[in-house]
Protein backbone atom coordinates (compact mmCIF):
# COMPACT_ATOMS: atom_id res chain seq x y z
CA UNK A 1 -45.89 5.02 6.05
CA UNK A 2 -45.41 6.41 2.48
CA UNK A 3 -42.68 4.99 -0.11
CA UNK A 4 -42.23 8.36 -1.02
CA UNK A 5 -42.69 10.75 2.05
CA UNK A 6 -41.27 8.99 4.97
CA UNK A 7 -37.31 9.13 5.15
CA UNK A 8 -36.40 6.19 7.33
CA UNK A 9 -32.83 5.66 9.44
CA UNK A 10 -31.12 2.85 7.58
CA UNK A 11 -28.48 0.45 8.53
CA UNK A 12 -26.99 -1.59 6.16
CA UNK A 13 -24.40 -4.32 7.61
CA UNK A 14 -21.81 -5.85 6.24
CA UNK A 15 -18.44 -7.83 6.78
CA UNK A 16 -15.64 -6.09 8.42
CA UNK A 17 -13.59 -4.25 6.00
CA UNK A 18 -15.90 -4.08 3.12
CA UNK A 19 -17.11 -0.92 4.49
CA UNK A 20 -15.57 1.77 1.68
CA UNK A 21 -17.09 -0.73 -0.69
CA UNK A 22 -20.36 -1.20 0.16
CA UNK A 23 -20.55 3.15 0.23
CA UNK A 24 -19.31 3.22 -3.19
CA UNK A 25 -22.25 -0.14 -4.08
CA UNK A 26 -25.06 1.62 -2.45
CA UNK A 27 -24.27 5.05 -3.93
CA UNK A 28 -24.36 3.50 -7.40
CA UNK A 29 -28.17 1.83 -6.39
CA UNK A 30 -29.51 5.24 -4.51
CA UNK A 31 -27.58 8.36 -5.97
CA UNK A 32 -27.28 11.27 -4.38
CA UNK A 33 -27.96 10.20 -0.64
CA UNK A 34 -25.72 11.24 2.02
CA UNK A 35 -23.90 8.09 3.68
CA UNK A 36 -21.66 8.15 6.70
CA UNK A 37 -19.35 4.84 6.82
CA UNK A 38 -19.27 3.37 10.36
CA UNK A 39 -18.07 -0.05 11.67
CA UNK A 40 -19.84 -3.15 10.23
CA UNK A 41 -21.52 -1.16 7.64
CA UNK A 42 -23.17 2.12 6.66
CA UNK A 43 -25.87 4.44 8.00
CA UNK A 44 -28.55 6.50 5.73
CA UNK A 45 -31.71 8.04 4.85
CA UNK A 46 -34.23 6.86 2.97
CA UNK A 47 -37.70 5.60 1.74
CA UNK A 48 -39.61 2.32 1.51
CA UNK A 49 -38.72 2.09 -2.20
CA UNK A 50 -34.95 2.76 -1.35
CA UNK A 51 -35.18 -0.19 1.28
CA UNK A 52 -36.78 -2.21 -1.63
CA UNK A 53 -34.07 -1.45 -4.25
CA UNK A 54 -31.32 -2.07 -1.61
CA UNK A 55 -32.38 -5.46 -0.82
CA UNK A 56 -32.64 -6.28 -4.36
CA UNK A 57 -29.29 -4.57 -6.00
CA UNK A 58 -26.76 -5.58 -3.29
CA UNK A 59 -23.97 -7.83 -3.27
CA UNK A 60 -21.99 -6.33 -0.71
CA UNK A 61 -24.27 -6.23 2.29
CA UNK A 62 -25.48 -8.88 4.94
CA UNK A 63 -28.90 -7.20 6.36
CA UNK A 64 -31.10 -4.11 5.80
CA UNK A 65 -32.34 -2.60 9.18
CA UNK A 66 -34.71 -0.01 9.62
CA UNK A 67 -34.31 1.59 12.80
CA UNK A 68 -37.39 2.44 14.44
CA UNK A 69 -36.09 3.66 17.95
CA UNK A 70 -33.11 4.81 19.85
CA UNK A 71 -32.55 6.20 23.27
CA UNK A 72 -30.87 5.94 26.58
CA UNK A 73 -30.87 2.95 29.06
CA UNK A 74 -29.24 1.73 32.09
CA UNK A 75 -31.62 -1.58 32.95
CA UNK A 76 -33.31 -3.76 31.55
CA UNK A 77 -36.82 -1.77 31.82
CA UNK A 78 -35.41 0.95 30.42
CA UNK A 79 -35.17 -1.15 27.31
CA UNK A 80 -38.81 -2.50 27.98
CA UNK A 81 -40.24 1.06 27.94
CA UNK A 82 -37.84 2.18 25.00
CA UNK A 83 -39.56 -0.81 22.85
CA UNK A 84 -43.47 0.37 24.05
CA UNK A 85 -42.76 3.19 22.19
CA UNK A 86 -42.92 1.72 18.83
CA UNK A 87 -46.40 1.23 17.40
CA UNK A 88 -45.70 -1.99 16.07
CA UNK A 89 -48.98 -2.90 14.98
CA UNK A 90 -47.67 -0.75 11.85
CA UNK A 91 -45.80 -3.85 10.79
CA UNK A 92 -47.30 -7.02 11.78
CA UNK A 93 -50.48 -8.77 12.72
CA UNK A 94 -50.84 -11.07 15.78
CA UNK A 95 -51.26 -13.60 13.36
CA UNK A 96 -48.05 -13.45 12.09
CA UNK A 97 -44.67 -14.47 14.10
CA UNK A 98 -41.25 -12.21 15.19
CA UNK A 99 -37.95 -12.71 16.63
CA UNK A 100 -35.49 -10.52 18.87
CA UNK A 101 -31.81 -10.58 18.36
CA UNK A 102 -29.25 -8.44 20.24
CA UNK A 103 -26.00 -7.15 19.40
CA UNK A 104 -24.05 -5.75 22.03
CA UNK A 105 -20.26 -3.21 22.32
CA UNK A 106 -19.32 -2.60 26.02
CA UNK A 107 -22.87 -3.45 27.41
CA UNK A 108 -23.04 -3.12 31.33
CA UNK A 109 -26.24 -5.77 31.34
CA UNK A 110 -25.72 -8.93 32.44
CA UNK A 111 -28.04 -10.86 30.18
CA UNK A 112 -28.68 -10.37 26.69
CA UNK A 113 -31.19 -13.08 26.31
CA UNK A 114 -32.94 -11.24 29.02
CA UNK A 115 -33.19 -7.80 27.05
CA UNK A 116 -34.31 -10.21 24.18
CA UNK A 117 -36.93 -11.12 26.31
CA UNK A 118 -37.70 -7.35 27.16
CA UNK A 119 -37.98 -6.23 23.77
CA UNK A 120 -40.47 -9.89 22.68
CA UNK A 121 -42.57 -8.46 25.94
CA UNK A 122 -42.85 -4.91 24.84
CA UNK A 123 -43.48 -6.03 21.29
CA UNK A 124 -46.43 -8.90 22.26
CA UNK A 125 -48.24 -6.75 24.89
CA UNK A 126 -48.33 -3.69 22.30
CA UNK A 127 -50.47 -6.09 19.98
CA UNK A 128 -52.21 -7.17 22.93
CA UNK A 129 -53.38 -3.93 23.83
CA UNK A 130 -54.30 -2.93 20.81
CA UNK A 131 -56.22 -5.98 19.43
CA UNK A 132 -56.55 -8.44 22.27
CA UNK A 133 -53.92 -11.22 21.05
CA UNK A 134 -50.31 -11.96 20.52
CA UNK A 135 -48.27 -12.68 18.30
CA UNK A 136 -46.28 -16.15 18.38
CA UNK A 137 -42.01 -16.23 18.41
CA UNK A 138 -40.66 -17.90 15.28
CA UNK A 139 -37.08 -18.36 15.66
CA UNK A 140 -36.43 -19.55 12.16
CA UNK A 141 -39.13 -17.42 9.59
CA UNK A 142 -40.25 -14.81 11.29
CA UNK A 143 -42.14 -12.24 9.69
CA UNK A 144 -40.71 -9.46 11.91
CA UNK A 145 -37.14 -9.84 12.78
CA UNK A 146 -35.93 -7.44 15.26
CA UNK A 147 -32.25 -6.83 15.96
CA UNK A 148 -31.14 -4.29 19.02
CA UNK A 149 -27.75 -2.83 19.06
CA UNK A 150 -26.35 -2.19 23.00
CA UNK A 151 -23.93 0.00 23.28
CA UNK A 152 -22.79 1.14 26.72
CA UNK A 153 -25.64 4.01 27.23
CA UNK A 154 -27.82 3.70 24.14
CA UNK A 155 -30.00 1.08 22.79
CA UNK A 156 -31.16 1.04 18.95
CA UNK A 157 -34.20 -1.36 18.04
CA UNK A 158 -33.77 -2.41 14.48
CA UNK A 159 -36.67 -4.51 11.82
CA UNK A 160 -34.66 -6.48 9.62
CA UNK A 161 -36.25 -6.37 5.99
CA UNK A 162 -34.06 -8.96 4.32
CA UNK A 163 -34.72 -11.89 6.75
CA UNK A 164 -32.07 -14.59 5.62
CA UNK A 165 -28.59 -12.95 5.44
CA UNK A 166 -28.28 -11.08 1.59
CA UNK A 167 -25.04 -13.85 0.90
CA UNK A 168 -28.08 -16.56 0.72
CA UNK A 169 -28.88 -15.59 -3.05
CA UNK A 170 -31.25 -17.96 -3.58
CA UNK A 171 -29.02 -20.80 -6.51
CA UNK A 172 -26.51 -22.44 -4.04
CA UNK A 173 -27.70 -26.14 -3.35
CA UNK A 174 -24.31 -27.40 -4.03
CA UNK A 175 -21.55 -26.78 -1.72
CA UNK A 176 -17.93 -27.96 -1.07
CA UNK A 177 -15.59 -28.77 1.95
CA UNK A 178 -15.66 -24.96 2.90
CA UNK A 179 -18.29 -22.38 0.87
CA UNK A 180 -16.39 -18.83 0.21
CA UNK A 181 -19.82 -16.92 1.01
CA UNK A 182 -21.15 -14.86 -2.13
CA UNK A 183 -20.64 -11.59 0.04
CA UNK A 184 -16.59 -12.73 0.07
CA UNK A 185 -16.80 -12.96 -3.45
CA UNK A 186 -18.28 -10.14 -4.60
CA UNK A 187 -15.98 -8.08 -1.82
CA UNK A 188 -13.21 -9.57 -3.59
CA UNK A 189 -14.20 -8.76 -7.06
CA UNK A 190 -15.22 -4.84 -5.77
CA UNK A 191 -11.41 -4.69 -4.09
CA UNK A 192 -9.95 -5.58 -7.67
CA UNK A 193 -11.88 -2.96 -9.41
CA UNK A 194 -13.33 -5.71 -11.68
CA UNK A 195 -16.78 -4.86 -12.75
CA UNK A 196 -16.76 -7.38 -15.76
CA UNK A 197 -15.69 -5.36 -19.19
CA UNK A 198 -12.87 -5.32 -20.72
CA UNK A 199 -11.45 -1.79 -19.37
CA UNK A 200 -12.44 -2.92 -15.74
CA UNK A 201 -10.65 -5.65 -15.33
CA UNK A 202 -11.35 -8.04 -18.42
CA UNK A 203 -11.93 -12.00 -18.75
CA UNK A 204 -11.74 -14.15 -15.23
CA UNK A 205 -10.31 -16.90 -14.13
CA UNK A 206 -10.89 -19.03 -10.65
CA UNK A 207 -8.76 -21.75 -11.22
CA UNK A 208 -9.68 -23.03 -7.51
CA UNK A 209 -13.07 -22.65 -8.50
CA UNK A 210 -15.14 -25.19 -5.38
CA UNK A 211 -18.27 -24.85 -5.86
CA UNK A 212 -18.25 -21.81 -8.36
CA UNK A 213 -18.96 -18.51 -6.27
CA UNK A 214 -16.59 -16.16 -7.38
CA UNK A 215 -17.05 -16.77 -11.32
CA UNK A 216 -21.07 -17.18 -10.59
CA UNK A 217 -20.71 -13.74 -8.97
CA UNK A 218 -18.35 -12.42 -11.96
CA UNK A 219 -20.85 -13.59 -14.38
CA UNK A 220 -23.63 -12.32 -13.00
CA UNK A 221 -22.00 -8.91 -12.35
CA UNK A 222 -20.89 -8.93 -16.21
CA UNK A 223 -24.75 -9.63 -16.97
CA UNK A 224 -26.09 -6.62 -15.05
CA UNK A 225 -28.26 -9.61 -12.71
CA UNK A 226 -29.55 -8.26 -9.60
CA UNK A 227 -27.94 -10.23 -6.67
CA UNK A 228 -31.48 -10.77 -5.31
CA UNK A 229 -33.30 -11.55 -7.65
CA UNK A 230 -34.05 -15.34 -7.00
CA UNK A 231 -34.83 -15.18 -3.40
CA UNK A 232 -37.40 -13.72 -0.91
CA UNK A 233 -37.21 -11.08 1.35
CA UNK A 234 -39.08 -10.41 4.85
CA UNK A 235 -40.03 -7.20 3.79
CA UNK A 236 -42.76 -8.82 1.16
CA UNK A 237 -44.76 -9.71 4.34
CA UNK A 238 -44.39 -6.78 6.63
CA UNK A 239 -47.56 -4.29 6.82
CA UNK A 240 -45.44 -0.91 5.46
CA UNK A 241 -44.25 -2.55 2.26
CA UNK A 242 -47.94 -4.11 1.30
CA UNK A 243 -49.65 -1.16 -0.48
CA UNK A 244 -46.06 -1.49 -2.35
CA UNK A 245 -46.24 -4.56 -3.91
CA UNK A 246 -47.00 -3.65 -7.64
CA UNK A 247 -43.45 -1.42 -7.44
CA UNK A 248 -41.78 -4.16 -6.03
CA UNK A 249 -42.88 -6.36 -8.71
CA UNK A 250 -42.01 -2.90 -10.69
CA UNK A 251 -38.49 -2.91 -9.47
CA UNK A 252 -37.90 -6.62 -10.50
CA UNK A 253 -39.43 -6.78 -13.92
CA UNK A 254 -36.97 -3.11 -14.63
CA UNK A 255 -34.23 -5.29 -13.28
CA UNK A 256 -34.90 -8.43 -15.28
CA UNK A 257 -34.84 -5.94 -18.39
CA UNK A 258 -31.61 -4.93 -18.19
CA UNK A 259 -29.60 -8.22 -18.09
CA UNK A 260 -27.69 -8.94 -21.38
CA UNK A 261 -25.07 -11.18 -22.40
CA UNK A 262 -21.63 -10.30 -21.08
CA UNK A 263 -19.09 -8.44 -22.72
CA UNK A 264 -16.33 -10.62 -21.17
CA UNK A 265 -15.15 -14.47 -21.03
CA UNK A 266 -15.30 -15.91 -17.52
CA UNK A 267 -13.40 -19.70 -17.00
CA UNK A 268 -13.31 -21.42 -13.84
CA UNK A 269 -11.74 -24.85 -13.00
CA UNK A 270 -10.79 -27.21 -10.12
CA UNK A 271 -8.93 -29.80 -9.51
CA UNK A 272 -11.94 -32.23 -8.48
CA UNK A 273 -14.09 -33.14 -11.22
CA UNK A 274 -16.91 -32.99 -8.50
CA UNK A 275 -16.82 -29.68 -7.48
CA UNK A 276 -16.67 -28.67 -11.08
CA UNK A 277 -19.76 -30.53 -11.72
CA UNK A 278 -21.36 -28.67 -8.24
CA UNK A 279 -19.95 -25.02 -9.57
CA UNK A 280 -21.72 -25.91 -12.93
CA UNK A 281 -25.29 -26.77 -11.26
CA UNK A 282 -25.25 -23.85 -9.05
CA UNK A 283 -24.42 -21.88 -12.05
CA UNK A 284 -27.17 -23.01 -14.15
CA UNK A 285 -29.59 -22.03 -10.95
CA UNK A 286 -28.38 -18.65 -11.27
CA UNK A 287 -29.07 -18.26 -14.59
CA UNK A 288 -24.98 -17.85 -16.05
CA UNK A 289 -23.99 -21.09 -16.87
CA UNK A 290 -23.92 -20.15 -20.76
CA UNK A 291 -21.66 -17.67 -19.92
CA UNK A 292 -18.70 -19.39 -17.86
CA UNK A 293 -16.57 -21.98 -19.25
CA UNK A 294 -16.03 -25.41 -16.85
CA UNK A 295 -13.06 -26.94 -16.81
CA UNK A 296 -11.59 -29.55 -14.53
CA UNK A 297 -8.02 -29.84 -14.20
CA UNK A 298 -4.92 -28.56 -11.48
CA UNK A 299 -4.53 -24.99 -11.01
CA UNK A 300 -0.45 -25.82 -11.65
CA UNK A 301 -0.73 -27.36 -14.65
CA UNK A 302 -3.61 -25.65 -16.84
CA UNK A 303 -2.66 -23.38 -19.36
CA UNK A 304 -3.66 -20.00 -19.45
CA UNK A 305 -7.11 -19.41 -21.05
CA UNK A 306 -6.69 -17.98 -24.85
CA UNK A 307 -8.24 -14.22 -24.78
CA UNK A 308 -9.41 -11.80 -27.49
CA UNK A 309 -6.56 -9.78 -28.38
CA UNK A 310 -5.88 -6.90 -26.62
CA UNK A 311 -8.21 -7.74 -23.93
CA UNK A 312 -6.88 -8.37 -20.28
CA UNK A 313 -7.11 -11.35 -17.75
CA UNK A 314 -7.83 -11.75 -14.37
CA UNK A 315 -7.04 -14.37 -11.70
CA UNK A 316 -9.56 -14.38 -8.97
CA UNK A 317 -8.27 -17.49 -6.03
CA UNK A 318 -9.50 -18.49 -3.05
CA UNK A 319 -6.59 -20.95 -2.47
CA UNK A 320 -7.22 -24.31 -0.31
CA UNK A 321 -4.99 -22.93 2.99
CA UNK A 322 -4.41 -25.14 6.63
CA UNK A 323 -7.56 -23.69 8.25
CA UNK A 324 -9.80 -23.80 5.34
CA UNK A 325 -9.43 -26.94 3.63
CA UNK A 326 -6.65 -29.30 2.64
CA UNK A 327 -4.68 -28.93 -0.66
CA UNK A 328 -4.77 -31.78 -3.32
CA UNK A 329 -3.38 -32.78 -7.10
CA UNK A 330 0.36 -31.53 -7.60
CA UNK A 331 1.27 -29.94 -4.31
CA UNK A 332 0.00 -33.03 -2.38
CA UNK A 333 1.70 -34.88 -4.18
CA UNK A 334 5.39 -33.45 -3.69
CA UNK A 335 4.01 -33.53 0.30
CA UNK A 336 3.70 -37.27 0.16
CA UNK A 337 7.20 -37.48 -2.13
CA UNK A 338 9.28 -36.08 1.32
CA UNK A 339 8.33 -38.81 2.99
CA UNK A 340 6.86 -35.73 5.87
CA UNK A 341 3.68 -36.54 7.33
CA UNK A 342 3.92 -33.10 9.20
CA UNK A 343 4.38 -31.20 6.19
CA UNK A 344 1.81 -29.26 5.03
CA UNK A 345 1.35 -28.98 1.27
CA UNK A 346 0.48 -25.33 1.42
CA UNK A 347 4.35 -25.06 1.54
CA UNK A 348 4.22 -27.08 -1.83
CA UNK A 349 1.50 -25.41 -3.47
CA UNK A 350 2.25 -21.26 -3.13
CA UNK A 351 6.09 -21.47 -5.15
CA UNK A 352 4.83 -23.85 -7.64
CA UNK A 353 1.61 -21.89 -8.06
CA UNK A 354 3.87 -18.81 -9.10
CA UNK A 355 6.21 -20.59 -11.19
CA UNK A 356 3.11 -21.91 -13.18
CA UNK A 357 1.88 -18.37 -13.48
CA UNK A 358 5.60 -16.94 -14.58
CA UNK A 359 5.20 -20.04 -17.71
CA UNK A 360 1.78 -19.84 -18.15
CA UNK A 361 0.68 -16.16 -17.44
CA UNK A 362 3.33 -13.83 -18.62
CA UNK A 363 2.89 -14.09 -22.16
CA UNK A 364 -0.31 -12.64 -22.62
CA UNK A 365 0.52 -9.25 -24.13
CA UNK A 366 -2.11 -7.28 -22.64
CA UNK A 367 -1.45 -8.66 -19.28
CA UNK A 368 -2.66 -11.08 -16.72
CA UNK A 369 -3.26 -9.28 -12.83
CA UNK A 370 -3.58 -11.70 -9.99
CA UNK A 371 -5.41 -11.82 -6.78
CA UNK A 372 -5.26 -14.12 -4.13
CA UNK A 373 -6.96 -14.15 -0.70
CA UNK A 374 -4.76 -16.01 1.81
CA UNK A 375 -4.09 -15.49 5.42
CA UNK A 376 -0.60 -15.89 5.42
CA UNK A 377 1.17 -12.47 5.87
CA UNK A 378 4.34 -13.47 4.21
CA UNK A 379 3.12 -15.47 1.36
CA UNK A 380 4.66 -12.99 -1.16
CA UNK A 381 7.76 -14.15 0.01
CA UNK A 382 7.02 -17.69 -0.04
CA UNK A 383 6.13 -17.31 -3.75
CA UNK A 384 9.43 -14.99 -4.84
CA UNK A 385 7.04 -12.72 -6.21
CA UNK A 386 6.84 -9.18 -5.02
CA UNK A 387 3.25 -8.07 -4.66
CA UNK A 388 1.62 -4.31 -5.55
CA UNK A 389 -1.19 -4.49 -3.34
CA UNK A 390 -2.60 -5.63 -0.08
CA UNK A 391 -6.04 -5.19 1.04
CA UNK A 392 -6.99 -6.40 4.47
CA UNK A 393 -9.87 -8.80 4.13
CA UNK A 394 -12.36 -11.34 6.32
CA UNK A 395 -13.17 -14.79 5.55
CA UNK A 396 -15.42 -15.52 8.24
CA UNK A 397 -13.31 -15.45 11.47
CA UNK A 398 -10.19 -15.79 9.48
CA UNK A 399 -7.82 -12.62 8.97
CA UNK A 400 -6.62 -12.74 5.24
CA UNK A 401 -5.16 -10.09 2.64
CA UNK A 402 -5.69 -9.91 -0.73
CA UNK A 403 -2.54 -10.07 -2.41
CA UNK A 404 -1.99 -8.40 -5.99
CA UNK A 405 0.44 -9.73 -8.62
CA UNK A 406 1.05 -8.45 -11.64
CA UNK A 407 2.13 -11.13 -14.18
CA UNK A 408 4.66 -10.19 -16.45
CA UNK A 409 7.82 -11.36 -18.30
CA UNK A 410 10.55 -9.98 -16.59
CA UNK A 411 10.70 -7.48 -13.93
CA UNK A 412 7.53 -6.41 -11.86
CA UNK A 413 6.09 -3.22 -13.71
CA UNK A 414 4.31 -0.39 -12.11
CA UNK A 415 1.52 -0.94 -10.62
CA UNK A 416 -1.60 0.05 -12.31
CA UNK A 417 -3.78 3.03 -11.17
CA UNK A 418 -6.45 1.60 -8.97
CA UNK A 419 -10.24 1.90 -10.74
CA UNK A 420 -12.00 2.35 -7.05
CA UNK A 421 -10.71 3.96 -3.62
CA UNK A 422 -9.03 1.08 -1.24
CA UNK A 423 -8.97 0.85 2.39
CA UNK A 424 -6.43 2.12 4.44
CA UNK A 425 -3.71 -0.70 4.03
CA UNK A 426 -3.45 -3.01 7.30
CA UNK A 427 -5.94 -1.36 8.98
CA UNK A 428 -7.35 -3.71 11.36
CA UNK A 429 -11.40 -4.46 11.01
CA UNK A 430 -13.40 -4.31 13.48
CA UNK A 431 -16.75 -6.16 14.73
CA UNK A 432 -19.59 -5.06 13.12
CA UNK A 433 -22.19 -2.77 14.31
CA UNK A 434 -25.15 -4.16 14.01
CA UNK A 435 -26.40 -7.95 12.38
C-alpha cells in the first residue's frame, strides 16, 4: 500500500453537530478533496500521508477510520465471510494484538457482541492461515482497532488509525468536577469564527475557566500548534504506515516549524484558586502557558481584561449548570441568602452574570461578543438580554446551544456577518455514524 498511489475510503467521526465544521477543518488540512458531510462525521478519499496529516492537524474529530470492506449481510456469517475478505496480514503481525467494536442503526441481529466475535474469528484465522498463529485480543492498546458499522442491510469494517479518541491530546493530567472535552472546545471556538487574530475574533476570555480547555485550545490555535502533536497514534504501529515513518517524523518536524507566538492576548480565570492552578499545569504541558494569563477570581465580579486599542474581545463560557456541576462564589451565595434549600443558584448566577457584563463589558470601544454554551433553551430570557445567534451544540449526552451576545452600551446592534457557514439553526443532531 503506497502513501502516494492508493486512495483509501475515509471516515472521519465526530460529535453530533460539528459536522459543517469539521468539512470546513479538514478542507483547510487536505485541499482540494471532495468531502460529502454525513451523520457523525465526514466521508473521503485519500492516501496514507492524508490519514497521517489528519490525525495530526485535527481538533474537530474523534477517530480516523479506514474502511477496508463493505457489503451486504443478513446473519451473522455473512459478516464472518465479509471480514475473510480482507487480507489483514497487510496490517498486523500475530505478534501484535486487535480489538472489534460495533456500531449499529436499525440492525436486525440480535447480538452485537456476537458479530464482534465474528469479525475477531475472521480476523485470527486469516493470520492463522497464512502464518500458523494468532494474534491475541487487547481490549485496551490494541495495535489494530477495528470498528464495524451495521446498518440494516450493509456492514462496513473499519481500522481505526488514531487509537485513543483525538480529544485525548496528550497535556491533560489535571481535571475538574466535570472536563469540557478538547473536541467541545475547539467546536465551540470553530462555531464563533474565532481563529485567534485580531480580525477573527480577537483576545479571549474563559472566565469559568476549570481546568483550562477552552483557552489551552485558543492558545494553541493562535500558535499554529498541531492538536496532536504530543500524543501517539495507532497508526505508528500498523504494517501500511511503517515504510512511512521518516514522513511522519517529516510531517511533525514541518509542523513544529510553524508555531510562533500569538498575535492575540488570551485570559482565563475561575472562581477556585485550584482549578486555576490545574488550568495552569495542563497549560504548561501543552506548551502555552506563556501565552495565557491566570487569574483567579468570580466571573461576576472581575473586571474586564484591558485590550490593545482597537482590538476586539471575546467571551468563551462553559457555565457551571444543574447537570454539569454546581455553581459557587456570588450566585451561591444569594442561594443560601433566601433561606431556599431547593433553589438552585443557576437562577442566581445567569441575570447577575449579564448585569456584570452590561458594567464591565460594554465599554470596550471595539466591542466585546459573548458566547455561552448552556442547555437551557430560554436562558436569553432569564438574562434580559436578547441573543443574535444560536447554534445547536452537544456536551456529551447533554443538548445545549450556544448562545451569542453582543455586548454593547445601549441597544443590541446588528449582528455581525458570520466569518464561517453555521448549521441549520435548531436542527436536531443525530447519533453518529461510525466511532
Amino acid at each position: 500500500m503506497s502513501a502516494k498511489e492508493t486512495l483509501l475510503n475515509l471516515f472521519v467521526s465526530c460529535a453530533s453537530g460539528v459536522e459543517p465544521w469539521l468539512d470546513l477543518e479538514v478542507r483547510g488540512i487536505l485541499p482540494k478533496t471532495h468531502i460529502e458531510v454525513l451523520r457523525g462525521g465526514i466521508a473521503l478519499k485519500s492516501d496514507l500521508e492524508g490519514v497521517m496529516k489528519l490525525n495530526l492537524e485535527c481538533r474537530l474529530a474523534m477517530r480516523v477510520l479506514i474502511q477496508v470492506i463493505d457489503g451486504p449481510y443478513r446473519h451473522e456469517d455473512d459478516i464472518y465471510a465479509l471480514a475473510c475478505k480482507v487480507d489483514w496480514t497487510q496490517w498486523i503481525t500475530p505478534a501484535e494484538t486487535i480489538r472489534v467494536d460495533t456500531t449499529a442503526r436499525h440492525c436486525p441481529l440480535k447480538s452485537l457482541n456476537f458479530a464482534n466475535l465474528r469479525v475477531k474469528d475472521a480476523i485470527c484465522d486469516t493470520l492463522r492461515d497464512a502464518t500458523g498463529e494468532r494474534p491475541s485480543v487487547d481490549t485496551r492498546y490494541p495495535d489494530l482497532p477495528v470498528l464495524m458499522h451495521l446498518g440494516p442491510e450493509y456492514a462496513a469494517i473499519y481500522v481505526d488509525t488514531s487509537g485513543e479518541p483525538l480529544f485525548k491530546r496528550g497535556w491533560r493530567e489535571d481535571k475538574g468536577d466535570a472536563p469540557l472535552k478538547e473536541t467541545l472546545a475547539a467546536a465551540m471556538l470553530a462555531a464563533a469564527g474565532w481563529k485567534g487574530t485580531p480580525e477573527t475574533g480577537g483576545a479571549l476570555l474563559d472566565p469559568c475557566c476549570g481546568s483550562g480547555t477552552i483557552a489551552i485550545e485558543a492558545a494553541q490555535i493562535a500558535c499554529g500548534m498541531a492538536a496532536g502533536m504530543q500524543r501517539r497514534f495507532t497508526f505508528e504501529r500498523q504494517l501500511p504506515f511503517v515504510p512511512l515513518r521518516g514522513r511522519w517524523q517529516a510531517l511533525k518536524q514541518a509542523a513544529k516549524d510553524r508555531e510562533h507566538a500569538p498575535a492575540v492576548p488570551i485570559f482565563c480565570s475561575d472562581v477556585a484558586f485550584r482549578m486555576v492552578d490545574f488550568a495552569r499545569r495542563n497549560a504548561e504541558r501543552a506548551g502555552v502557558a506563556q501565552y495565557i494569563q491566570f487569574n483567579g477570581g468570580d466571573a461576576l465580579e472581575r473586571p474586564a481584561p484591558q485590550l490593545p486599542e482597537g482590538m476586539p474581545g471575546t467571551l468563551m463560557m462553559n457555565p457551571p449548570y444543574g447537570e454539569r456541576i454546581e455553581v459557587r462564589g456570588k450566585a451561591a451565595h444569594y442561594r443560601d441568602a433566601s433561606g431556599s434549600e431547593q433553589r438552585d443558584s443557576s437562577e442566581d448566577f445567569f441575570p447577575l452574570l449579564a448585569s456584570h457584563w452590561k458594567r464591565a463589558y460594554t465599554q470596550h470601544p471595539a466591542g466585546w461578543t459573548a458566547w455561552l454554551l448552556c442547555p437551557d433553551m430560554k436562558l436569553p430570557s432569564q438574562m434580559r438580554l436578547k441573543e443574535s445567534r444560536r447554534v445547536p451544540m452537544w456536551n456529551g449526552p447533554i443538548e445545549c446551544r450556544m448562545f451569542r451576545f453582543d455586548l454593547v452600551a445601549g441597544s443590541a446592534r446588528t449582528p455581525k456577518p458570520e466569518v464561517q457557514p453555521q448549521p441549520e439553526a435548531e436542527s436536531t443532531p443525530e447519533a453518529g455514524q461510525a466511532g
